[in-house]
Protein backbone atom coordinates (compact mmCIF):
# COMPACT_ATOMS: atom_id res chain seq x y z
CA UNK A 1 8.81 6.43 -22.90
CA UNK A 2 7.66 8.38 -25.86
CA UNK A 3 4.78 5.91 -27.29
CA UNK A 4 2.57 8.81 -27.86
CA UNK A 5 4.83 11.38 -28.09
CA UNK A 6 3.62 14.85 -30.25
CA UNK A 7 -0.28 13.40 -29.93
CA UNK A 8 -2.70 15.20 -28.60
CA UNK A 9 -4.96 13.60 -26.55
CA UNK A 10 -8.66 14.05 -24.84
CA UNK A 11 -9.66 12.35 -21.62
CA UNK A 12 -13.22 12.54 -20.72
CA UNK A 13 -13.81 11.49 -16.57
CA UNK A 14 -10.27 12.50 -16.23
CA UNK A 15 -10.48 13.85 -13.21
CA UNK A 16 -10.10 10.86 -11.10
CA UNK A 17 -10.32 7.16 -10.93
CA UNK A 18 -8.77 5.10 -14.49
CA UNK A 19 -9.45 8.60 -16.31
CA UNK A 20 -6.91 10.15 -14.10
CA UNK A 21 -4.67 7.13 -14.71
CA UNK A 22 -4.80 6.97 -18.23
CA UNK A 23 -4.52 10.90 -18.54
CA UNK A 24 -1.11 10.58 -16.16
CA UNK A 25 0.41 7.52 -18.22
CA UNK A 26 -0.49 9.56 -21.50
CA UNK A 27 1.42 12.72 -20.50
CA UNK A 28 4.52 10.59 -19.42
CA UNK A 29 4.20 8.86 -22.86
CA UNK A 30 4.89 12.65 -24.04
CA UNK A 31 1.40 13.46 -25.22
CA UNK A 32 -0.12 16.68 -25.40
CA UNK A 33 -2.74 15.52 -22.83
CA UNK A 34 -6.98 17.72 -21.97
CA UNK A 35 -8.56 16.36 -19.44
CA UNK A 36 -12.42 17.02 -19.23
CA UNK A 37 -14.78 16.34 -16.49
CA UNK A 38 -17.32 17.80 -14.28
CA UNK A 39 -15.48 17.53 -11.28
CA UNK A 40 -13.73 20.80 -11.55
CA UNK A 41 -11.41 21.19 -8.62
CA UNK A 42 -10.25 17.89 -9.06
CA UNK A 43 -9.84 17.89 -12.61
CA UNK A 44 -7.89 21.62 -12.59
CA UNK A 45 -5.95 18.83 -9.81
CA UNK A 46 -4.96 16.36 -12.05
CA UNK A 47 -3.97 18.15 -14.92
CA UNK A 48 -1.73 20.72 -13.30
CA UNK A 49 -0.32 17.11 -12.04
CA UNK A 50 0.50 15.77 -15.26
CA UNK A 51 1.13 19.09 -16.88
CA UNK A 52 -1.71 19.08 -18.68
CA UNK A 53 -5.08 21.02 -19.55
CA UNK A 54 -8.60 20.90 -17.68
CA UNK A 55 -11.88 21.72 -19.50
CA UNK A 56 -15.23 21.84 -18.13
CA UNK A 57 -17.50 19.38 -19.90
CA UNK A 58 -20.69 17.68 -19.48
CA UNK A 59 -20.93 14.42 -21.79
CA UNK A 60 -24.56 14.98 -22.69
CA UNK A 61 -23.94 18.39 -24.16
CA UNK A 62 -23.47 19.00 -27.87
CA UNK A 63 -22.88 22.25 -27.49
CA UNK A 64 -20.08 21.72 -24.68
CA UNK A 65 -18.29 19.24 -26.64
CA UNK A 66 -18.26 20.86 -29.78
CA UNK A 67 -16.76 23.85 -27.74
CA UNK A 68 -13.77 21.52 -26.07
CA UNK A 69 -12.78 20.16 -29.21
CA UNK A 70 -12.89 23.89 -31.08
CA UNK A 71 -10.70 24.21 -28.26
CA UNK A 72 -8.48 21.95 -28.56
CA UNK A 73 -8.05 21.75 -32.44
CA UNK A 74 -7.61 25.93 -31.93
CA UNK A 75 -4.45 25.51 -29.66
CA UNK A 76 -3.06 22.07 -30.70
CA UNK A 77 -3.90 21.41 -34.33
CA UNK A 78 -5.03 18.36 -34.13
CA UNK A 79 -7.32 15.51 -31.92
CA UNK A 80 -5.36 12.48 -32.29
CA UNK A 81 -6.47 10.44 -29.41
CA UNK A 82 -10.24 10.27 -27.44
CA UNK A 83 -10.64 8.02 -24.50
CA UNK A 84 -14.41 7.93 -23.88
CA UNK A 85 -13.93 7.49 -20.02
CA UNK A 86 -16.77 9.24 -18.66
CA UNK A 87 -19.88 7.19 -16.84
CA UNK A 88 -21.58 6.54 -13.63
CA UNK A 89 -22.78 3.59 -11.73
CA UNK A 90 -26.46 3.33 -10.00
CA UNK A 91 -27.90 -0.26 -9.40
CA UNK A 92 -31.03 -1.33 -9.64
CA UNK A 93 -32.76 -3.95 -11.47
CA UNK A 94 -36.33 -4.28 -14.08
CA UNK A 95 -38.52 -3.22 -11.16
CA UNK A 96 -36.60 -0.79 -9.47
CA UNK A 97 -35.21 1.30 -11.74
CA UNK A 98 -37.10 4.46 -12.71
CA UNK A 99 -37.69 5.70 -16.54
CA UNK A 100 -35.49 8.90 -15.34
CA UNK A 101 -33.09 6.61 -13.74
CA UNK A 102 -32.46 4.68 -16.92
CA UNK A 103 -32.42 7.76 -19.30
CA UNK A 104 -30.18 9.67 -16.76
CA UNK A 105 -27.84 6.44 -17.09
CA UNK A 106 -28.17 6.27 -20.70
CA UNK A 107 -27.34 10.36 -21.11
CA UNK A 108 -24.14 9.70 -19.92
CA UNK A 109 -22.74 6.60 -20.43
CA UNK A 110 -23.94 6.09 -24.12
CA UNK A 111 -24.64 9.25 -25.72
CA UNK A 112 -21.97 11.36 -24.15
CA UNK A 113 -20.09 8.39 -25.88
CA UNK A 114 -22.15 8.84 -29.28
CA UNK A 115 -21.30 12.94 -28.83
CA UNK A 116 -17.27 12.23 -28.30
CA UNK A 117 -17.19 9.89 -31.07
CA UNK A 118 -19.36 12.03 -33.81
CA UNK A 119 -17.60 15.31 -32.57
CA UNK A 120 -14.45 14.28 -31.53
CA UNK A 121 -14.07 11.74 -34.73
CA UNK A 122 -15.17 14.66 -37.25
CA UNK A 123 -11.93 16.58 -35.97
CA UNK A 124 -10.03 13.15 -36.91
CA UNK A 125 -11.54 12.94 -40.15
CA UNK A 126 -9.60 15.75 -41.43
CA UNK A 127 -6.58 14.80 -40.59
CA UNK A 128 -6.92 11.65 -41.84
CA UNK A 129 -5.98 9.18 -38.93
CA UNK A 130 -6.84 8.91 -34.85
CA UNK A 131 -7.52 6.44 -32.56
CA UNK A 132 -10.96 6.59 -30.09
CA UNK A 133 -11.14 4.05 -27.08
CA UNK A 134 -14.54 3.72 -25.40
CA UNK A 135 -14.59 2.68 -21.86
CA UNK A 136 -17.37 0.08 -21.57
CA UNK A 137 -17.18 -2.58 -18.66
CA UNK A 138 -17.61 -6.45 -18.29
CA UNK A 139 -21.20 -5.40 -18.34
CA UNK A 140 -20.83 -5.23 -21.60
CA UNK A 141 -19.83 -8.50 -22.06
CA UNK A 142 -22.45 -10.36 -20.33
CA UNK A 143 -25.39 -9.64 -18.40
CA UNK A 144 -25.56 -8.89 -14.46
CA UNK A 145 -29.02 -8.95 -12.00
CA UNK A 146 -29.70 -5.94 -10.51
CA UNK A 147 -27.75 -3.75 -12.57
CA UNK A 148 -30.23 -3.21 -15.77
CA UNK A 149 -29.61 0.45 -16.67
CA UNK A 150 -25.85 0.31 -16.44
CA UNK A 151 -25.67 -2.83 -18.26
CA UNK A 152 -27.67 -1.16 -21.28
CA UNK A 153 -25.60 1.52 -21.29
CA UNK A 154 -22.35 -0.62 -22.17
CA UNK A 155 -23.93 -2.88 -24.08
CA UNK A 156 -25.02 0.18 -26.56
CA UNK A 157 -20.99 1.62 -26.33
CA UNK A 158 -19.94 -1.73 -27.38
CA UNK A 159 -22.03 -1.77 -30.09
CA UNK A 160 -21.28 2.11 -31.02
CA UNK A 161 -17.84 1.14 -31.12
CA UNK A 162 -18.37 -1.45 -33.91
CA UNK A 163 -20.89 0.74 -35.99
CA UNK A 164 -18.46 3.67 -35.82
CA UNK A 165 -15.42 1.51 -36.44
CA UNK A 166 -16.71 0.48 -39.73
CA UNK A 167 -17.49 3.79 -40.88
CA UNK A 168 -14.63 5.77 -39.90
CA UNK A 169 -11.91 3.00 -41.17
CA UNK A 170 -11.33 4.52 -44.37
CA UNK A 171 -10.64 7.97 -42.52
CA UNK A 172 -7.96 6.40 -41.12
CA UNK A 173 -9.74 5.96 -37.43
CA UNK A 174 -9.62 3.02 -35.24
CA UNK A 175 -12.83 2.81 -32.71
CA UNK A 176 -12.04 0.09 -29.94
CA UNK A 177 -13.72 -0.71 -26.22
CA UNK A 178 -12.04 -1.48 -23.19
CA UNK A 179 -13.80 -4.01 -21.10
CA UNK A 180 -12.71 -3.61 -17.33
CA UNK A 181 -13.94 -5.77 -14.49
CA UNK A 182 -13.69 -4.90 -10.80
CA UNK A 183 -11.19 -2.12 -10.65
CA UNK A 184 -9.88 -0.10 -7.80
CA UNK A 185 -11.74 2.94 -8.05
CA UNK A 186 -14.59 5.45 -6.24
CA UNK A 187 -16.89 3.61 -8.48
CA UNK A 188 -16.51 0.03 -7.43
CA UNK A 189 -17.42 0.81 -4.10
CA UNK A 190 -20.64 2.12 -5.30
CA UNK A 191 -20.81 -1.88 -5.84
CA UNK A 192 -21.46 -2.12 -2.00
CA UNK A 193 -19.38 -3.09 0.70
CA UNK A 194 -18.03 -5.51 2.99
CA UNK A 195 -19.39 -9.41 1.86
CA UNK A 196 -20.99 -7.84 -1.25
CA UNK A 197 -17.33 -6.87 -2.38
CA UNK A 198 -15.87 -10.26 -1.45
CA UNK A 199 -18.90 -12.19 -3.12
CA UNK A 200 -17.85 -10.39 -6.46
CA UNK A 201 -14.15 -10.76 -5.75
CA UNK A 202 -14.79 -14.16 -5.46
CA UNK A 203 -15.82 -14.61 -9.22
CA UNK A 204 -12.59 -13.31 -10.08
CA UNK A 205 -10.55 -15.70 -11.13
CA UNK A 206 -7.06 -13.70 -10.60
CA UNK A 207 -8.05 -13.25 -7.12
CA UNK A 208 -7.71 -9.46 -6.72
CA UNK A 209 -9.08 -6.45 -7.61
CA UNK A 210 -7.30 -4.67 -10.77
CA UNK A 211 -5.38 -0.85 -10.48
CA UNK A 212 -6.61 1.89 -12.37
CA UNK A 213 -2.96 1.66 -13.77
CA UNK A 214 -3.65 -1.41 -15.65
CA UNK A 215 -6.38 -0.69 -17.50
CA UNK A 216 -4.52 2.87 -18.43
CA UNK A 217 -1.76 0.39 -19.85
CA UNK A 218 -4.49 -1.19 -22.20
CA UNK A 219 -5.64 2.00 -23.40
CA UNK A 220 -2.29 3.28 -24.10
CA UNK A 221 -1.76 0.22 -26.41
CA UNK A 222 -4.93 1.20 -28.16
CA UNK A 223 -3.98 5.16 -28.31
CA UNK A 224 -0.42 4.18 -29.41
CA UNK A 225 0.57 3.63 -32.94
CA UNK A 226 1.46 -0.22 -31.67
CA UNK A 227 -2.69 -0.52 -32.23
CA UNK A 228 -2.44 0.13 -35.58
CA UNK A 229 -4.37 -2.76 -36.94
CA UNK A 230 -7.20 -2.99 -34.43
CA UNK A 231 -10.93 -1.48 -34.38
CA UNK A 232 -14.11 -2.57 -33.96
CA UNK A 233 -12.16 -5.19 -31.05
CA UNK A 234 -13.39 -5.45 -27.40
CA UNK A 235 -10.40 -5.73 -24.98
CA UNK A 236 -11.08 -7.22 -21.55
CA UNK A 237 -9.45 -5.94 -18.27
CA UNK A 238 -11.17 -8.57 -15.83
CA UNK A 239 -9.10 -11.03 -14.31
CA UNK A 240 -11.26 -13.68 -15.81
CA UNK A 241 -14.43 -12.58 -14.91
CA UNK A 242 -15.92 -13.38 -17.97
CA UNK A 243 -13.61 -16.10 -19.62
């Protein structure tokens, strides 16, 4: 208990799913803990769970997050932790995936990333130290048929993450991704169903599908002062999916 005890931390997707997780193992970790989503009954949910506070925000919005972390700085001080959770999942491969489709992917899974880290990190900046932790995926890692957009769209966090850890090092800031595999959430079973799940379970090495709960345990390591000598690193949460 206590490992992030008097931080203040930011939660974007935190309304359900690992954002929810990590949000819930944050605030019994004794941070000060905003969750921000657009998924507004479930998100005022959540945080009344945990004890925590909801804001409305849309990742592709300056505006919006420049308002949430006004917000936050305003009441709490400080920003001391930003877990870039926020993203979608739509297959669909070279041929069948529209120009809209791809920029609509690319709005939110990469530059409401670019938005948290430039406007979250320039409230870390003055205080000299924080941690971000971008939420990318095994897609990331390697590349997947049929999944073009998506896979874009964590390759380009991934690489944001090691840009932005360079430059924001001698502020103090450490910028790392999480890499999850096939996790236990709404989202996976966007994957498909039935014999499509089991055909991608069955690249697994582990066996099983992961909880949202362990990949909240990774990014508490990375939020937590425990971290303190790690940026620019991917961490993979995949069973072996990609060893």
């Amino acid at each position: 208990m206590g490992r992030l005890q008097d931080k203040v931390c930011l939660v974007t997707g935190g309304a359900r799913g690992m954002g929810a997780a990590e949000a819930k193992l944050f605030a019994e970790e004794g941070a000060t803990v905003w969750i921000a989503d657009v998924l507004d009954e479930q998100g005022e949910e959540t945080a009344k769970e945990i004890g925590g506070t909801y804001h409305h925000l849309d990742v592709r919005e300056q505006p919006e997050w420049q308002a949430l972390v006004d917000a936050i700085v305003t009441r709490d001080g400080k920003l001391d932790v930003l877990i870039n959770n926020a993203g979608i999942f739509q297959p669909g491969g070279a041929q069948d995936t529209s120009l809209d489709d791809f920029n609509h992917m690319m709005s939110i899974n990469s530059t409401g990333v670019f938005l948290g880290m430039k406007i979250g990190g320039a409230a870390m900046i003055e205080k000299k130290s924080g941690s971000i932790v971008n939420i990318s995926s095994v897609a990331g890692m390697r590349g997947f048929g049929g999944a073009l957009a998506y896979g874009t769209s964590k390759w380009a966090v991934r690489g944001m993450t090691k840009c932005v850890a360079n430059e924001y090092a001698p502020h103090g800031i450490r910028v790392n991704s999480i890499h999850p595999g096939l996790i236990e959430t709404d989202m996976m079973h966007q994957l498909g169903g039935g014999n499509a799940l089991q055909n991608m379970l069955n690249t697994v090495p582990i066996g099983r599908f992961a909880e949202a709960q362990e990949v909240a345990r990774l990014a508490l390591y990375l939020a937590s002062d425990e971290s303190s000598y790690s940026t620019g690193a991917e961490f993979v949460v995949d069973g072996g999916m990609v060893s």
